[in-house]
Protein backbone atom coordinates (compact mmCIF):
# COMPACT_ATOMS: atom_id res chain seq x y z
CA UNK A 1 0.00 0.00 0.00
CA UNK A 2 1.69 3.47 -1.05
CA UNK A 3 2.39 6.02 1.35
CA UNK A 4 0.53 9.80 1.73
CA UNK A 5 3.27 11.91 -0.21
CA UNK A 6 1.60 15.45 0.51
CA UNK A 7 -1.71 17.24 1.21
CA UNK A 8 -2.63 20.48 -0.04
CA UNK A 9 -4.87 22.64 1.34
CA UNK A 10 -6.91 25.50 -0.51
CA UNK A 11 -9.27 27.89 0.25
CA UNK A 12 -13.06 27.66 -1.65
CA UNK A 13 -15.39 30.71 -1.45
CA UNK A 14 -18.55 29.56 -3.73
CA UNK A 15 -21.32 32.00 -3.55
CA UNK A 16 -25.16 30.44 -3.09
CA UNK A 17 -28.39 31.50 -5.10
CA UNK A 18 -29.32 33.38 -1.52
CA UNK A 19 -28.79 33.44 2.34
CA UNK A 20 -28.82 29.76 3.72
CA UNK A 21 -30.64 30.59 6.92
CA UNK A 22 -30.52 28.71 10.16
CA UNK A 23 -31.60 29.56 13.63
CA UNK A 24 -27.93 30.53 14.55
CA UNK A 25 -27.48 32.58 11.43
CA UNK A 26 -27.23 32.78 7.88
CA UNK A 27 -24.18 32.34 5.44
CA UNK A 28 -24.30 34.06 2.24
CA UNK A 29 -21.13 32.58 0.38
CA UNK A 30 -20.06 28.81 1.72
CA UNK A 31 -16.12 29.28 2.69
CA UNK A 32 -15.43 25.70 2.16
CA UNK A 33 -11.56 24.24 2.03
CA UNK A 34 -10.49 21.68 -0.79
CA UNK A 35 -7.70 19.30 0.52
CA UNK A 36 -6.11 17.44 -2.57
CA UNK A 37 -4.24 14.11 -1.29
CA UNK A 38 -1.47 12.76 -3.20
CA UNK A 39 0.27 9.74 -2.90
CA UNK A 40 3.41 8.08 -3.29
CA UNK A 41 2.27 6.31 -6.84
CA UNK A 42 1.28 9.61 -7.66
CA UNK A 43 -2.92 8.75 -7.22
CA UNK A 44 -4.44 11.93 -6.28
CA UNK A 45 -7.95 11.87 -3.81
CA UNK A 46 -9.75 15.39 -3.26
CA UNK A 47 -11.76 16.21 0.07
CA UNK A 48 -14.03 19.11 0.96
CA UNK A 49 -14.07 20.90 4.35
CA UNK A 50 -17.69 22.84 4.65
CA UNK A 51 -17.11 24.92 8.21
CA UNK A 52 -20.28 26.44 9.21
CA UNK A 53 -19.75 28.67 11.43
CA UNK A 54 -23.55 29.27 12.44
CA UNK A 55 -23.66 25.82 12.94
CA UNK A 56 -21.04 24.81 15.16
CA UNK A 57 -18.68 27.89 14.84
CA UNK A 58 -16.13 26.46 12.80
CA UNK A 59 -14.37 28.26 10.41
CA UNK A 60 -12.56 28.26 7.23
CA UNK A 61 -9.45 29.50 8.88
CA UNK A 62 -9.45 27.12 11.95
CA UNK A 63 -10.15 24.44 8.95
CA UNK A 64 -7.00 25.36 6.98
CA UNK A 65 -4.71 25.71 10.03
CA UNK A 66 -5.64 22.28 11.28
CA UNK A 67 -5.13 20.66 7.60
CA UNK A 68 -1.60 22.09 7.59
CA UNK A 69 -0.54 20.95 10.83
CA UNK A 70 -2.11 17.40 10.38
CA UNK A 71 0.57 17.23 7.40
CA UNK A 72 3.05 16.18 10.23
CA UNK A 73 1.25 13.24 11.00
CA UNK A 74 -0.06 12.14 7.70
CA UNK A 75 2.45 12.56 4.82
CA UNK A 76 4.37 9.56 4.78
CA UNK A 77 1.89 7.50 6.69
CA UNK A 78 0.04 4.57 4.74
CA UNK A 79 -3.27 5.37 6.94
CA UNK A 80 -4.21 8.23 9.48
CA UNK A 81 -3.52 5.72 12.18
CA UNK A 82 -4.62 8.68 14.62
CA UNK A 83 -7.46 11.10 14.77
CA UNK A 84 -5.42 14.19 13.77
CA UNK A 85 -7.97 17.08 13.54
CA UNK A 86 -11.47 17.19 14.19
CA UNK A 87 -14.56 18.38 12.73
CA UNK A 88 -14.51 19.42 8.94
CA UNK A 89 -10.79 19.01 8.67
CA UNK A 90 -11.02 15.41 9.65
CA UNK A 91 -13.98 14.67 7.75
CA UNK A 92 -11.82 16.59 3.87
CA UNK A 93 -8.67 14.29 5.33
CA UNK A 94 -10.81 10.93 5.41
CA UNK A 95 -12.51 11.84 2.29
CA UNK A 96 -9.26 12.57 0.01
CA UNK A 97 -7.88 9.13 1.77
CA UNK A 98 -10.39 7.04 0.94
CA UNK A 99 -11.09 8.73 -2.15
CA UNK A 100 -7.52 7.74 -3.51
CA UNK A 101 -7.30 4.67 -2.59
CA UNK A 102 -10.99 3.97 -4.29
CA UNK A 103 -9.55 5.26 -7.33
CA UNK A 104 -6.60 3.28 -6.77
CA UNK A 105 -8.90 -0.22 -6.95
CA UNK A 106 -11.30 1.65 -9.77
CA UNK A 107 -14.13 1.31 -7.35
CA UNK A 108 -16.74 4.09 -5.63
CA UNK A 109 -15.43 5.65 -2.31
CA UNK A 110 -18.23 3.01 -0.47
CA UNK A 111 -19.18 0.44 -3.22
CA UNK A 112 -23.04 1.12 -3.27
CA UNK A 113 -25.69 -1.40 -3.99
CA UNK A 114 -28.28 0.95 -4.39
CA UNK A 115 -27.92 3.88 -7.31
CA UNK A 116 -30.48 5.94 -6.12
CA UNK A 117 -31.46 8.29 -3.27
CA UNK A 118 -34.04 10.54 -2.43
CA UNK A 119 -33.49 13.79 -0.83
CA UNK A 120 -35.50 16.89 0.49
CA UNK A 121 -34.81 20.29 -0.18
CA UNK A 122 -34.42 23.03 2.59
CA UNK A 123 -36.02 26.22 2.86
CA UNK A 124 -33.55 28.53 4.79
CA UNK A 125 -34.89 31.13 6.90
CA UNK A 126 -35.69 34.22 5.08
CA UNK A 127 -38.95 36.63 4.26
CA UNK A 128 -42.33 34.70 4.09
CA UNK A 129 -43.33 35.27 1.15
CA UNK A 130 -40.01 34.06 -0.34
CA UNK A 131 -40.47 30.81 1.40
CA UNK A 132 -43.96 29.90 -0.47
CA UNK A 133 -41.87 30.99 -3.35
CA UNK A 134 -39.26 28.22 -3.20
CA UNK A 135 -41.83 25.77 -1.77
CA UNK A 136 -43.69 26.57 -4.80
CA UNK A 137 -40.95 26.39 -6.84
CA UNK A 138 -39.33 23.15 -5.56
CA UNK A 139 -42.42 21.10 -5.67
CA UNK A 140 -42.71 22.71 -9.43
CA UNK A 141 -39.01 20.77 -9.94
CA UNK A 142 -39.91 17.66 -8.30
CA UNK A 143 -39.54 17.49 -4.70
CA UNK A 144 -41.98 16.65 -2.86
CA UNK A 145 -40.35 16.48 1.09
CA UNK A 146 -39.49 19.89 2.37
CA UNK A 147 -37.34 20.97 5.17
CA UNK A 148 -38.13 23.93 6.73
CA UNK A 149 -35.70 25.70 8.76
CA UNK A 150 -37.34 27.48 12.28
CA UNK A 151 -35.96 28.59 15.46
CA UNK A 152 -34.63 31.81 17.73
CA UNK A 153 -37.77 34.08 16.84
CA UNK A 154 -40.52 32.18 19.03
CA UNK A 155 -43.26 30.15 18.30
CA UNK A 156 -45.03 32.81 16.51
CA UNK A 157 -42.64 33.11 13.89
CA UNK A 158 -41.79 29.43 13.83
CA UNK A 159 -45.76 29.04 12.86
CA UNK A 160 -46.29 31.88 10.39
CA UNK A 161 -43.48 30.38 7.98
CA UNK A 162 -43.89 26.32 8.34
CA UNK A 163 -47.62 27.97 7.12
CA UNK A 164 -45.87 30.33 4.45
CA UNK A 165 -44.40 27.28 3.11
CA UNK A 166 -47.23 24.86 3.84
CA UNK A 167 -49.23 27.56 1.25
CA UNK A 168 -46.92 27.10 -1.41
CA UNK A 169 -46.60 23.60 -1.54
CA UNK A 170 -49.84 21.80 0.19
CA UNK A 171 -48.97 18.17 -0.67
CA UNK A 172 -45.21 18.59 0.52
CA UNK A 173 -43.98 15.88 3.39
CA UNK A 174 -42.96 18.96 5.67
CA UNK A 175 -39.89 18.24 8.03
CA UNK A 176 -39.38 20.98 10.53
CA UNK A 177 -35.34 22.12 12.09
CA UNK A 178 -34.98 24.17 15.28
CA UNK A 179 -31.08 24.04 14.87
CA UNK A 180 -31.36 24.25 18.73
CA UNK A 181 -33.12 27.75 18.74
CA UNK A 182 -35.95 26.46 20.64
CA UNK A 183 -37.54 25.25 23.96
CA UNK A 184 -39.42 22.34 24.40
CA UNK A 185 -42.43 24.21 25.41
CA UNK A 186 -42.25 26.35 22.35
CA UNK A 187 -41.16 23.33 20.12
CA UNK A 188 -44.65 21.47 21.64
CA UNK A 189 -46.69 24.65 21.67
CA UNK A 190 -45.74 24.94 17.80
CA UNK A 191 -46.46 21.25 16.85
CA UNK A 192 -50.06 21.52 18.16
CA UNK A 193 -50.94 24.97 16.36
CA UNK A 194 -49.73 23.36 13.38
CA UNK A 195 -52.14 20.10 14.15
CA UNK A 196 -55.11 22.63 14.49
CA UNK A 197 -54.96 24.33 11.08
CA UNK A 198 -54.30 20.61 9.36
CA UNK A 199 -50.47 20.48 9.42
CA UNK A 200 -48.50 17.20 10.46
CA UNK A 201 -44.41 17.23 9.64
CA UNK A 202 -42.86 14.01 9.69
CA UNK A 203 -40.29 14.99 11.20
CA UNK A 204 -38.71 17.66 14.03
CA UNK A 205 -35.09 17.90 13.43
CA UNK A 206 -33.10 19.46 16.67
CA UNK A 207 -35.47 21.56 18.27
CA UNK A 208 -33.72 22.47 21.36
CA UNK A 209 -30.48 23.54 22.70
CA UNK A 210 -27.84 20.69 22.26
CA UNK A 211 -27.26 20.13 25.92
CA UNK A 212 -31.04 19.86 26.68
CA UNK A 213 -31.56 16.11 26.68
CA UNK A 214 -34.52 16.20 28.61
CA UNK A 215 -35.66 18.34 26.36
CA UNK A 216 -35.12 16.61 23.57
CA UNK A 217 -36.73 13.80 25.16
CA UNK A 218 -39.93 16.11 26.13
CA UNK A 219 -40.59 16.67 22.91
CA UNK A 220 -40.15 13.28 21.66
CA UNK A 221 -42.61 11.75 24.11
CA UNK A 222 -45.42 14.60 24.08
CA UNK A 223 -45.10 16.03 20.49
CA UNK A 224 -46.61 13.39 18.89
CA UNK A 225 -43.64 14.17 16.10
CA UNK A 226 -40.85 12.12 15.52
CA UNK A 227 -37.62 13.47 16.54
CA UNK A 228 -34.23 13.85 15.04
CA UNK A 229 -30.96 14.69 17.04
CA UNK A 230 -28.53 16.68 15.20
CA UNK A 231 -26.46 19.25 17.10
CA UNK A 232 -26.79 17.02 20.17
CA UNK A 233 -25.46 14.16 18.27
CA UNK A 234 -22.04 15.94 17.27
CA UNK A 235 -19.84 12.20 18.21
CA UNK A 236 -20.37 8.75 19.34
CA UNK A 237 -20.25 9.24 22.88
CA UNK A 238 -23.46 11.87 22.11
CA UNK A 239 -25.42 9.29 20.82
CA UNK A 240 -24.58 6.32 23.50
CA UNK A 241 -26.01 8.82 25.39
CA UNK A 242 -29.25 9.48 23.37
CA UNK A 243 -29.82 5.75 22.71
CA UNK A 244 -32.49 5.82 25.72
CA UNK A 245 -34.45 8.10 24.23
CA UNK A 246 -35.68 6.35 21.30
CA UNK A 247 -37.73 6.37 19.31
CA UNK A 248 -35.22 9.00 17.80
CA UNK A 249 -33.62 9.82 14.62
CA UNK A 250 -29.61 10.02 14.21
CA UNK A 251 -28.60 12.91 11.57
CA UNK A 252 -25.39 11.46 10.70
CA UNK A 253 -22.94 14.19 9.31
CA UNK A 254 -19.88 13.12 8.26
CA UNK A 255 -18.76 16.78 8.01
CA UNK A 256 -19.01 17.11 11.97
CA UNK A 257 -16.53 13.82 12.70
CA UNK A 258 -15.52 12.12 9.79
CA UNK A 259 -16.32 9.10 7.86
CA UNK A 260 -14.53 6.29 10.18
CA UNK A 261 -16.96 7.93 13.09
CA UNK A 262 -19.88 8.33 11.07
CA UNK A 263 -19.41 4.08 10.14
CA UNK A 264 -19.47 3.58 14.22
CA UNK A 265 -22.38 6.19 14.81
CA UNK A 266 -24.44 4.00 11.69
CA UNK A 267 -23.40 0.76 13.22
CA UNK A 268 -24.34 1.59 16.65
CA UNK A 269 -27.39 2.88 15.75
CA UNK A 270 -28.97 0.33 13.75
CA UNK A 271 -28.05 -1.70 16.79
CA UNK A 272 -29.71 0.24 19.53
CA UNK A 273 -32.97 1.04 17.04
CA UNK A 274 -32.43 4.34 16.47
CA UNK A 275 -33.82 5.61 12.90
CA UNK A 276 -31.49 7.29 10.57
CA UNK A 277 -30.85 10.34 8.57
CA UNK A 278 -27.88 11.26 6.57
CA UNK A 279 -27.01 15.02 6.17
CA UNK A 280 -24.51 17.94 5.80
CA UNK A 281 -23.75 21.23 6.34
CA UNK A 282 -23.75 23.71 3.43
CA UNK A 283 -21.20 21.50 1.52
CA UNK A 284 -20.76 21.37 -2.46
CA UNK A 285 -21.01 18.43 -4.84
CA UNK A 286 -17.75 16.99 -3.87
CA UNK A 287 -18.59 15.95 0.10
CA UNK A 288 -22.28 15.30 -1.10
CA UNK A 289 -21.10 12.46 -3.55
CA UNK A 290 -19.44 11.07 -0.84
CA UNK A 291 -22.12 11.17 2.09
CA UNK A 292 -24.07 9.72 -0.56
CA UNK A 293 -22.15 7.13 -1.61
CA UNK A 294 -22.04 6.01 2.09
CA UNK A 295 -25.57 6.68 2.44
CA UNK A 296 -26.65 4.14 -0.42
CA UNK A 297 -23.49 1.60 0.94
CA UNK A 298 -24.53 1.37 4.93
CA UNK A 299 -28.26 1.58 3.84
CA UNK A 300 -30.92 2.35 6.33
CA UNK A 301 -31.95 6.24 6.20
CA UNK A 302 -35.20 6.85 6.32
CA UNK A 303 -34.29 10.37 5.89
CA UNK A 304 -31.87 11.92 2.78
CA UNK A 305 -30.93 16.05 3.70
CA UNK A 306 -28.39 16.26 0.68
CA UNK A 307 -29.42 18.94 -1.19
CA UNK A 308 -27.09 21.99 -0.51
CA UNK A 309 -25.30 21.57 -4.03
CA UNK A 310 -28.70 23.03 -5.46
CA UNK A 311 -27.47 26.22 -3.94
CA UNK A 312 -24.43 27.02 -4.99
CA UNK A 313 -24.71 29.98 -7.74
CA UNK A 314 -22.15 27.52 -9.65
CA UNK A 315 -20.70 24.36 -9.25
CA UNK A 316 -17.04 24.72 -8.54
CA UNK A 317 -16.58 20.75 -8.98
CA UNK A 318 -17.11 18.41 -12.12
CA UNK A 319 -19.01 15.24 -11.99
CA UNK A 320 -20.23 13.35 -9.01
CA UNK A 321 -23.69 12.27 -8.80
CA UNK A 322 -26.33 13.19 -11.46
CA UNK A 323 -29.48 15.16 -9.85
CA UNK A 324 -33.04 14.52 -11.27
CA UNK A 325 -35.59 16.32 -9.36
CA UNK A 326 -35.52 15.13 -5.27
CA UNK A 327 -33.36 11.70 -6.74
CA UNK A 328 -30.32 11.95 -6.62
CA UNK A 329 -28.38 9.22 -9.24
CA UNK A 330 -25.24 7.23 -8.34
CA UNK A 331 -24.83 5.82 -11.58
CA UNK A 332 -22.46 8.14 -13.17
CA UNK A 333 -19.77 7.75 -10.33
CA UNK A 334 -17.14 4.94 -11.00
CA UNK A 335 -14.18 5.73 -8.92
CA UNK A 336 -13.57 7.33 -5.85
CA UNK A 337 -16.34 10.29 -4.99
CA UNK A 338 -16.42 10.98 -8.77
CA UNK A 339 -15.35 14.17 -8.38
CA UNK A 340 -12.99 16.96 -9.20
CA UNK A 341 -11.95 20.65 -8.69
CA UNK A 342 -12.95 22.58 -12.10
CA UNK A 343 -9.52 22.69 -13.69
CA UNK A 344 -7.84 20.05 -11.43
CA UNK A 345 -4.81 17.78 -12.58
CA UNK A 346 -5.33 14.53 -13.93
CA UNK A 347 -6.37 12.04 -11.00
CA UNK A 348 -3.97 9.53 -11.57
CA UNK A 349 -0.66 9.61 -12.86
């Protein structure tokens, strides 16, 4: 097995169609990192880092120092026999690994048997009569699960625009995301005034603080919603420690450990019966390929958020996977993630 022979680390500022909007705040250009991996055969595997900031207040500068000092621990190693950054950097560092040696054996980054995926499409915080705009719109282009994104302006708010979106697109499966900007009270309160005008999501994603297990757990039992844990579920040890409160969904984001974490987090869940949901943070077509790829390899999400490629204003990678309405089409990816930076150097050598 050849040796890591250098990473290089580069900065990616890709502008989106508009403000991605979460409870914690919005991001108007995604200030991503692109780690290209080369190794000793000359074999070269690309990873994305997609900081958010808003999310879990990393950043693209934190990402790019950590990627540089992890090259003293990687580059001559066969494997990253040691968790050497965390977050976003480890996730781009796993990714171009596993990407080159996938192209190495002509094979997908995690050899899928199924070639398709379904995923929703968010709506981002934002004006209200925007959101039954895009609702409107996205239905129009073939999606037919929304996720709305709530939280931090109370329950009032929270109400008026799952109901601005629930105008524009009546038939939608509505999933609903506090990012951790609400209280259970509020999250419950907001669930039933949604019951009495005819609205049922399918799904609460995060509604309260990360911390607030109880709360999460409140909600679960007296919401009459299914839950998802997100922000609490930022590592392995988080969701040991959520396994009790099942039923409960697992967003699994590779971007907030890495792929080797995100196989344990999968296998322990499916395990312990908790339901499953693969996701990202505002990541381009590179890191979505991959999630993907793992997605339709581990199997069992119930759940597909992988739809922030639709908001770049352009792509700044070539190929990956091919996106048909809300499916999203694993067919054209042969080796590796499938993907490239516009302009890159040849893969191989």
């Amino acid at each position: 097995m050849t040796a890591i022979r250098a990473l290089r680390a580069t900065p990616l500022d890709a502008s989106l169609r508009r403000a991605f909007g979460i409870a914690g705040g919005a991001q108007e250009i995604a200030r991503n990192v692109v780690l290209e991996l080369e190794l000793e055969d000359g074999t070269i595997g690309y990873g994305e880092a997609a900081p958010f900031p808003a999310f879990n207040g990393e950043t693209q500068e934190a990402t790019l120092a950590a990627l540089e000092e992890a090259k003293r621990t990687v580059v001559g190693q066969r494997e990253i026999v040691e968790r050497c950054a965390i977050g976003a950097a480890q996730c781009a560092l796993e990714m171009a690994l596993r990407d080159a040696r996938a192209r190495q054996r002509g094979e997908p980054i995690f050899p899928h048997g199924d070639r398709q995926l379904r995923t929703d499409v968010t709506i981002p915080i934002g004006p209200l009569d925007e959101c039954t705009a895009d609702a409107r719109a996205w239905m129009e282009r073939g999606f037919t699960r929304l996720k709305v994104k709530i939280g931090g302006a109370g329950v009032e708010d929270a109400l008026l625009r799952v109901l601005a979106v629930h105008r524009g697109a009546p038939n939608a499966e509505l999933m609903l995301d506090g990012n951790a900007g609400m209280t259970a009270k509020d999250a419950i309160a907001l669930v039933r005034q949604l019951a009495s005008r005819g609205v049922t999501p399918i799904l609460f994603e995060q509604p309260v603080a990360k911390e607030d297990l109880a709360g999460l757990a409140e909600v679960a039992r007296t919401s009459g919603v299914l839950v998802a844990a997100d922000e609490s579920a930022a590592s392995l040890a988080d969701v040991e420690r959520l396994a009790p409160l099942r039923p409960l969904v697992i967003n699994i984001k590779p971007m907030k450990y890495g792929f080797d974490e995100a196989i344990a987090i999968h296998r322990f869940a499916r395990a312990n019966g908790l339901g499953l949901m693969i996701g990202g943070m505002v990541e381009g077509k590179m890191s979505m390929s991959a999630s993907a790829c793992f997605a339709a390899a581990l199997g069992g999400f119930d759940y597909v958020d992988l739809d922030t490629p639709l908001f770049f204003a352009s792509d700044p990678f070539e190929g990956g996977f091919a996106q048909r309405g809300e499916v999203i089409d694993l067919s054209p990816i042969r080796a590796g993630h499938g993907t490239t930076p516009r302009g890159s150097r040849t893969l191989t050598q």
